[in-house]
N, C-alpha and C. Protein backbone atom coordinates (compact mmCIF):
# COMPACT_ATOMS: atom_id res chain seq x y z
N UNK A 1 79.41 -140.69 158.45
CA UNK A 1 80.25 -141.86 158.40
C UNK A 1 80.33 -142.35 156.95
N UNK A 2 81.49 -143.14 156.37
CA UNK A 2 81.60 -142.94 155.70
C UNK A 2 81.45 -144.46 154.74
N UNK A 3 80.38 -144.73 153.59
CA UNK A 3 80.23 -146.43 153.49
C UNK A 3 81.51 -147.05 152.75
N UNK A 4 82.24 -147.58 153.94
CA UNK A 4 83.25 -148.54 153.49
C UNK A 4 83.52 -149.26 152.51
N UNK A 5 82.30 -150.18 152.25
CA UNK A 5 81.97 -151.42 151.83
C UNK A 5 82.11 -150.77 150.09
N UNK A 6 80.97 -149.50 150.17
CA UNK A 6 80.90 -148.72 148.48
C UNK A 6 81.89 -148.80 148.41
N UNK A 7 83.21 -148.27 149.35
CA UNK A 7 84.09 -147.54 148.85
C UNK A 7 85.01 -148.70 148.13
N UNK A 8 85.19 -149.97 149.41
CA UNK A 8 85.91 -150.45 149.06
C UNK A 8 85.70 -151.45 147.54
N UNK A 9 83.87 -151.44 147.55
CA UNK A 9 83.50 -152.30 145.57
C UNK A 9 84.11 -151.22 144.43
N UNK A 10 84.48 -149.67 144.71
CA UNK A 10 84.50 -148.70 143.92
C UNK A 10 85.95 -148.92 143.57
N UNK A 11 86.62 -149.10 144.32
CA UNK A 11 88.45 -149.08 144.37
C UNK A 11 88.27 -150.51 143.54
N UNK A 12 88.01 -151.46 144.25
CA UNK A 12 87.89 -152.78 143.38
C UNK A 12 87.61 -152.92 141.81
N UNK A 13 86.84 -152.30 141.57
CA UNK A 13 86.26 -151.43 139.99
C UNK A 13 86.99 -151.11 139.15
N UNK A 14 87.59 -149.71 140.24
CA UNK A 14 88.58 -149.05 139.68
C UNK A 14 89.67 -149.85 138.96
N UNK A 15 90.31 -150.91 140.06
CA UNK A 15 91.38 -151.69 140.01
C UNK A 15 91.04 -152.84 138.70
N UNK A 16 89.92 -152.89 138.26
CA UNK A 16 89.62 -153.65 137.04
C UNK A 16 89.85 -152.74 135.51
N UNK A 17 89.24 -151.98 136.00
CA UNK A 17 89.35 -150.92 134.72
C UNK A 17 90.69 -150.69 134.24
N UNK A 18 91.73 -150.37 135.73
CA UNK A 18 92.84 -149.97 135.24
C UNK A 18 93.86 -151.24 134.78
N UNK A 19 93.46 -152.47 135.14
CA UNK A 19 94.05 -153.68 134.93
C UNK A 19 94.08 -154.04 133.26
N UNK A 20 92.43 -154.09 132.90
CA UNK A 20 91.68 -153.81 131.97
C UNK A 20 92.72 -152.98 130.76
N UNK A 21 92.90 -151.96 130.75
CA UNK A 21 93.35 -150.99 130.18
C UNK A 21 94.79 -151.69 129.94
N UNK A 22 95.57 -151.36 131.05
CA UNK A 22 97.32 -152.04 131.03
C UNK A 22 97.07 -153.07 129.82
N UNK A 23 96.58 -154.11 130.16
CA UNK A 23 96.32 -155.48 129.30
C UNK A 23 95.81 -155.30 127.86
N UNK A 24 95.07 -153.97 127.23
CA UNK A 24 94.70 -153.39 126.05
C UNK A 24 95.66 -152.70 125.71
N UNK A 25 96.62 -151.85 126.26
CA UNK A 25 97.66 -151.21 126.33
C UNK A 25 98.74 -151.76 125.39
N UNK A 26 99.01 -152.74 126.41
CA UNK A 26 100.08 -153.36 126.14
C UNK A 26 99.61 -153.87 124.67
N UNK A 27 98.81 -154.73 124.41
CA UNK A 27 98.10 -155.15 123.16
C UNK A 27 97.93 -154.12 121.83
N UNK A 28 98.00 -153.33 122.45
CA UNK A 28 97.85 -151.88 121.27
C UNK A 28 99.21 -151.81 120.73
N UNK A 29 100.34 -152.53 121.31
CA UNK A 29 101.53 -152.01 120.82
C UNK A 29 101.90 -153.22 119.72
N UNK A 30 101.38 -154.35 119.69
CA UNK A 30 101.07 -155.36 119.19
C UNK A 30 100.96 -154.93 117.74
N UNK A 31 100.13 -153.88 117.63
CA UNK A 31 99.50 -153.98 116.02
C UNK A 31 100.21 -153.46 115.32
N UNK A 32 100.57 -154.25 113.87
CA UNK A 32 101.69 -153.89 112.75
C UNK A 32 102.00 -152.80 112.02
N UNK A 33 100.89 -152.15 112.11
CA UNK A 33 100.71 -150.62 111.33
C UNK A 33 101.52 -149.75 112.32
N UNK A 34 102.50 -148.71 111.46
CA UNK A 34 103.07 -147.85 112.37
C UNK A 34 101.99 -146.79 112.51
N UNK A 35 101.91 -146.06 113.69
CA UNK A 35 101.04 -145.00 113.81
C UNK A 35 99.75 -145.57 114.57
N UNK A 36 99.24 -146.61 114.02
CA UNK A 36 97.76 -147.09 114.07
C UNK A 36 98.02 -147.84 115.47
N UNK A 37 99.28 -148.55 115.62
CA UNK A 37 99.68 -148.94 117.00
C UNK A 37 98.86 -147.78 117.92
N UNK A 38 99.79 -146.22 117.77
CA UNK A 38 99.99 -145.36 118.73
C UNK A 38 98.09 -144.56 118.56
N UNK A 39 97.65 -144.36 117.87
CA UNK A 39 95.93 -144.50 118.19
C UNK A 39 95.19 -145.21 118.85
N UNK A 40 95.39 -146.74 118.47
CA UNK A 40 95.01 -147.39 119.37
C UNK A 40 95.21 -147.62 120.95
N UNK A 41 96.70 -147.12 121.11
CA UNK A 41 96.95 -146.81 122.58
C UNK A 41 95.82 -145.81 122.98
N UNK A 42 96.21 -144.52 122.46
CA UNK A 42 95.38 -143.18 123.08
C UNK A 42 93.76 -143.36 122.95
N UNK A 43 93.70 -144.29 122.36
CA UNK A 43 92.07 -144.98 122.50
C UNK A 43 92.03 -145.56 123.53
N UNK A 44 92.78 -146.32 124.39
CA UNK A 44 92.89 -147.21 125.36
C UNK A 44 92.61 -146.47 126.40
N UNK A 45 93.63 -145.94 126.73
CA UNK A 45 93.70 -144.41 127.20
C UNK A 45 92.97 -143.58 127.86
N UNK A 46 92.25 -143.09 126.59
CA UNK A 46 91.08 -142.33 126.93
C UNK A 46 89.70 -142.97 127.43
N UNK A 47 89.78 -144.13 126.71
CA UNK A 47 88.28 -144.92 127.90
C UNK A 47 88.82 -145.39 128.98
N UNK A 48 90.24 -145.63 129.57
CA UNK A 48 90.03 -145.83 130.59
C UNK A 48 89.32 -144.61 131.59
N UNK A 49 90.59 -143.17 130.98
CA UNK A 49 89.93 -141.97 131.87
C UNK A 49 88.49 -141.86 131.80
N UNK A 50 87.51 -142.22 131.02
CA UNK A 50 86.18 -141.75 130.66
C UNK A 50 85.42 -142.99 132.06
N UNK A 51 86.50 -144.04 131.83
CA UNK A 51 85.55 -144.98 132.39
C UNK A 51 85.56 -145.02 134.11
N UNK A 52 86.93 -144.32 133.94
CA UNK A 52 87.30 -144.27 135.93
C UNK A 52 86.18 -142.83 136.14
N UNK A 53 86.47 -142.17 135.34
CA UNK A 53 85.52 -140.69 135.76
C UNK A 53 83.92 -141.02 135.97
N UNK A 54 83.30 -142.11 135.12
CA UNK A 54 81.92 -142.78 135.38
C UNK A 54 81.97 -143.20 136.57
N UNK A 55 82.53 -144.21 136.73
CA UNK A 55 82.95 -144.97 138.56
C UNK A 55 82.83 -143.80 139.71
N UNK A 56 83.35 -142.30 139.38
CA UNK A 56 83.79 -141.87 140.53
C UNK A 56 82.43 -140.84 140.47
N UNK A 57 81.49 -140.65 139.14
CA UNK A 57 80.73 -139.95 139.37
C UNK A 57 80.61 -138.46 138.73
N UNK A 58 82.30 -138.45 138.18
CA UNK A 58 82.24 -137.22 137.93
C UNK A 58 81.87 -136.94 136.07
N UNK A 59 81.98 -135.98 135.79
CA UNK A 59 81.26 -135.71 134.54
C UNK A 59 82.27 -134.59 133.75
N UNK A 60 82.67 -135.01 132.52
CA UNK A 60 83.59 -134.64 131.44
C UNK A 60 83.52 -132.95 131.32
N UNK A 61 84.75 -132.37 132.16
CA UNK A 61 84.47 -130.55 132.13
C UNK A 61 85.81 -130.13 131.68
N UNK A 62 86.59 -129.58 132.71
CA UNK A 62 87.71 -128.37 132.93
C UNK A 62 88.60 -130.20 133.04
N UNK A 63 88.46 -130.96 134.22
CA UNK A 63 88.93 -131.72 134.72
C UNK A 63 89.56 -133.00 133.69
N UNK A 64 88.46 -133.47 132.92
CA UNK A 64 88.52 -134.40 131.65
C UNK A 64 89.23 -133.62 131.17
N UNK A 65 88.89 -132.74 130.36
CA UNK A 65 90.29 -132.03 129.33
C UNK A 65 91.88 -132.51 130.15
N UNK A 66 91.93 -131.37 131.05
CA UNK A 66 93.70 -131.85 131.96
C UNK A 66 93.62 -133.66 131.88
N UNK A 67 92.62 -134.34 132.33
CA UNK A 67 92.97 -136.26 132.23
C UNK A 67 93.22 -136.26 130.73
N UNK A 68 92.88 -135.56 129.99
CA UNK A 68 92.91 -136.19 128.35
C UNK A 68 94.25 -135.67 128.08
N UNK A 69 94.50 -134.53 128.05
CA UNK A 69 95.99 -134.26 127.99
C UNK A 69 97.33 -135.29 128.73
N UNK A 70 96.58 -135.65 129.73
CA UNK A 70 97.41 -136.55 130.31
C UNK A 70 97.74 -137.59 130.06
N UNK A 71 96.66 -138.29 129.53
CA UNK A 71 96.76 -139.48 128.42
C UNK A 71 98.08 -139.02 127.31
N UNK A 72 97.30 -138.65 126.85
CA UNK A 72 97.94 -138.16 125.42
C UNK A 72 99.71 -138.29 125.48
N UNK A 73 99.58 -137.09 126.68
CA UNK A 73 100.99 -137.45 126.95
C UNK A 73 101.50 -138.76 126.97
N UNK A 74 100.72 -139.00 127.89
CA UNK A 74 100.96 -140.90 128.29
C UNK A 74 101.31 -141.77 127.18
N UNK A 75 100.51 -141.19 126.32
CA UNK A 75 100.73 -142.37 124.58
C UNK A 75 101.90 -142.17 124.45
N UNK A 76 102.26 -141.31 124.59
CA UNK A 76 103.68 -140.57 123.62
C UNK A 76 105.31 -140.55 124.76
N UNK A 77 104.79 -140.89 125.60
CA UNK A 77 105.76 -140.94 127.08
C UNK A 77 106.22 -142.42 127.14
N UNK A 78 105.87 -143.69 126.87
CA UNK A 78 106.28 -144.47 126.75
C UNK A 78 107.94 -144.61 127.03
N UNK A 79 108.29 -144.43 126.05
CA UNK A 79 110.09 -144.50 126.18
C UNK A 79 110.48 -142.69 125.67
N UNK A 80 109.37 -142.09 125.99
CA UNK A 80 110.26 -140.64 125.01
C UNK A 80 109.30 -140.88 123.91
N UNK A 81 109.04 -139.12 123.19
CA UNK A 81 108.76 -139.11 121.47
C UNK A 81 109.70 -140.26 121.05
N UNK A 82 110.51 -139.89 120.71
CA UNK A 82 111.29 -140.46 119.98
C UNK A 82 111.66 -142.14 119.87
N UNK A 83 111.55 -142.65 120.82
CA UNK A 83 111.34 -143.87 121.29
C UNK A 83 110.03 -144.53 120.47
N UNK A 84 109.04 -144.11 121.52
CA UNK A 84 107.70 -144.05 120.54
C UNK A 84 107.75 -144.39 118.90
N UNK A 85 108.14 -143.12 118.40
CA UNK A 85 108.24 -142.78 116.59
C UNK A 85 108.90 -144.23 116.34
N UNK A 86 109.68 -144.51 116.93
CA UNK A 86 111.07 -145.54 116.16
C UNK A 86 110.84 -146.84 116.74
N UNK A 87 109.81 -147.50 117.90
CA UNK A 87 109.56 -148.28 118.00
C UNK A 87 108.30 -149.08 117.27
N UNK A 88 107.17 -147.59 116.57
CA UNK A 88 106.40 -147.75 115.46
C UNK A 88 107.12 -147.94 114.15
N UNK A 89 107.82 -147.01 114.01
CA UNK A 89 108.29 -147.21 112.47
C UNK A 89 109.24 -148.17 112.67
N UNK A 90 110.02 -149.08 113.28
CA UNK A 90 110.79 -150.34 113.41
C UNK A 90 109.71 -150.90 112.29
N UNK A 91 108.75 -151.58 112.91
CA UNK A 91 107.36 -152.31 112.38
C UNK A 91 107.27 -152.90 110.86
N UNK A 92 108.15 -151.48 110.42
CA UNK A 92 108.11 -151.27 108.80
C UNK A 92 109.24 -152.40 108.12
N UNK A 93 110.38 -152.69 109.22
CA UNK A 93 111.25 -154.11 108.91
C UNK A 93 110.56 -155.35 108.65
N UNK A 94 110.69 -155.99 107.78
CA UNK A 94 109.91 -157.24 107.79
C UNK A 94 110.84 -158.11 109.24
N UNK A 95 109.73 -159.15 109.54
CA UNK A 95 109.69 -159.73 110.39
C UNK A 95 110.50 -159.19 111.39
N UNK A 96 111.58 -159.08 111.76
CA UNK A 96 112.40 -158.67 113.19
C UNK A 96 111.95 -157.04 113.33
N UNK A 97 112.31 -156.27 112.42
CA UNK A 97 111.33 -155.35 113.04
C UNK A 97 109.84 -154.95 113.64
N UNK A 98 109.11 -156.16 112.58
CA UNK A 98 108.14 -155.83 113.84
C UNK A 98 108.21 -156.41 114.86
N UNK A 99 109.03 -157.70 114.83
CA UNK A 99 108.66 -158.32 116.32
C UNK A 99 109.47 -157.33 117.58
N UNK A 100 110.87 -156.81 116.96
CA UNK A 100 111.18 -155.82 117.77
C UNK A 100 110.47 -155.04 118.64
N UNK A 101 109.38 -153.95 117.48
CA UNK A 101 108.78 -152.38 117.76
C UNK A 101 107.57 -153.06 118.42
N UNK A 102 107.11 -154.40 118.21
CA UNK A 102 105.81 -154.59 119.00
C UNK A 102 106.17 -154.89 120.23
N UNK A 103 107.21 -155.96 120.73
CA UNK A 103 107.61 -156.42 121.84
C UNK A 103 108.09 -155.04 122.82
N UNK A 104 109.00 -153.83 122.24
CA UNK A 104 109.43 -152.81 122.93
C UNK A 104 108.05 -151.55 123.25
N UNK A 105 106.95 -151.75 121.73
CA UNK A 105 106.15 -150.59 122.63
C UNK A 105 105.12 -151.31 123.19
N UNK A 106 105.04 -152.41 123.36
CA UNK A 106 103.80 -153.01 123.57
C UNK A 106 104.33 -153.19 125.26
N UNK A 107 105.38 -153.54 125.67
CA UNK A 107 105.96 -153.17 127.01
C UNK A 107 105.95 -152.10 127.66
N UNK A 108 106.20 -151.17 126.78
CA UNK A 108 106.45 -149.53 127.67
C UNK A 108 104.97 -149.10 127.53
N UNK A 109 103.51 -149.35 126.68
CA UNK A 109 102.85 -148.96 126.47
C UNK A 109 101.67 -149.47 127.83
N UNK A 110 101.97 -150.69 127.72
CA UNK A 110 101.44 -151.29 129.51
C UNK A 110 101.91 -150.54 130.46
N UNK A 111 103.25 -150.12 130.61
CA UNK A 111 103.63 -149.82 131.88
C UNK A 111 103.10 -148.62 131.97
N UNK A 112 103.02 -147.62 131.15
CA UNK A 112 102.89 -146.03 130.45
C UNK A 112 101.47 -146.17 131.14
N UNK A 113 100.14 -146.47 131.28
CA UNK A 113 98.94 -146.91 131.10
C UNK A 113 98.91 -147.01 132.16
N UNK A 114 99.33 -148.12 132.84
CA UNK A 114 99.64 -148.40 134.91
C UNK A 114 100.02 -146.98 135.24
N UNK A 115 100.80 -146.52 134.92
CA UNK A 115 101.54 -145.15 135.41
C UNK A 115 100.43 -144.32 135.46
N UNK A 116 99.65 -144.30 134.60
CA UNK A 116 98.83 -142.91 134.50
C UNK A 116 97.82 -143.10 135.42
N UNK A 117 97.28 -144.06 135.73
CA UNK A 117 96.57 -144.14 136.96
C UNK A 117 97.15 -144.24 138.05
């Protein structure tokens, strides 16, 4: 039989971590540096995967690699490469560009983040 109760504090967890993350996510798109934005995402990213894989027990192999790729993608999936590139390098406009490239990846970069979980 199967303990409910674990299961259901584990999902609960889960559901923090990945909340957690979205909300860093999104914040990562925030920062003024072009490029340094899109690191800081795939940093986000990747501890969430590291941190859901702790929760569930499992341990960084064959499996982590494919989640890390998946991330990765994820950084860069936002609106498209290209989207991505040009919503960082916007940044480089004084004032309206960055408020532009932060407001557009700092949106798709939350949602991008939700998605992957």
């Amino acid at each position: 039989m199967t303990d409910q109760g674990g299961t259901s504090a584990r999902h609960e967890r889960a559901g923090k971590i990945i909340s957690s993350a979205v909300g860093w996510s999104a914040a990562a798109g925030l920062v003024p540096m072009p490029g340094l934005d899109l690191a800081a995402l795939a940093t986000v990213q990747v501890k969430m995967v590291i941190d859901l894989s702790e929760l569930y027990g499992e341990k960084p192999g064959n499996e982590f690699a494919r989640g890390l790729v998946s991330v990765l993608f994820g950084t860069l999936m936002p609106a498209g490469l290209t989207t991505a590139l040009v919503g960082s390098a916007v940044k480089i406009v004084p004032v309206f560009g960055m408020l532009l490239g932060a407001a557009s990846l700092a949106g798709f970069s939350g949602a991008a983040t939700g998605f992957l979980s």
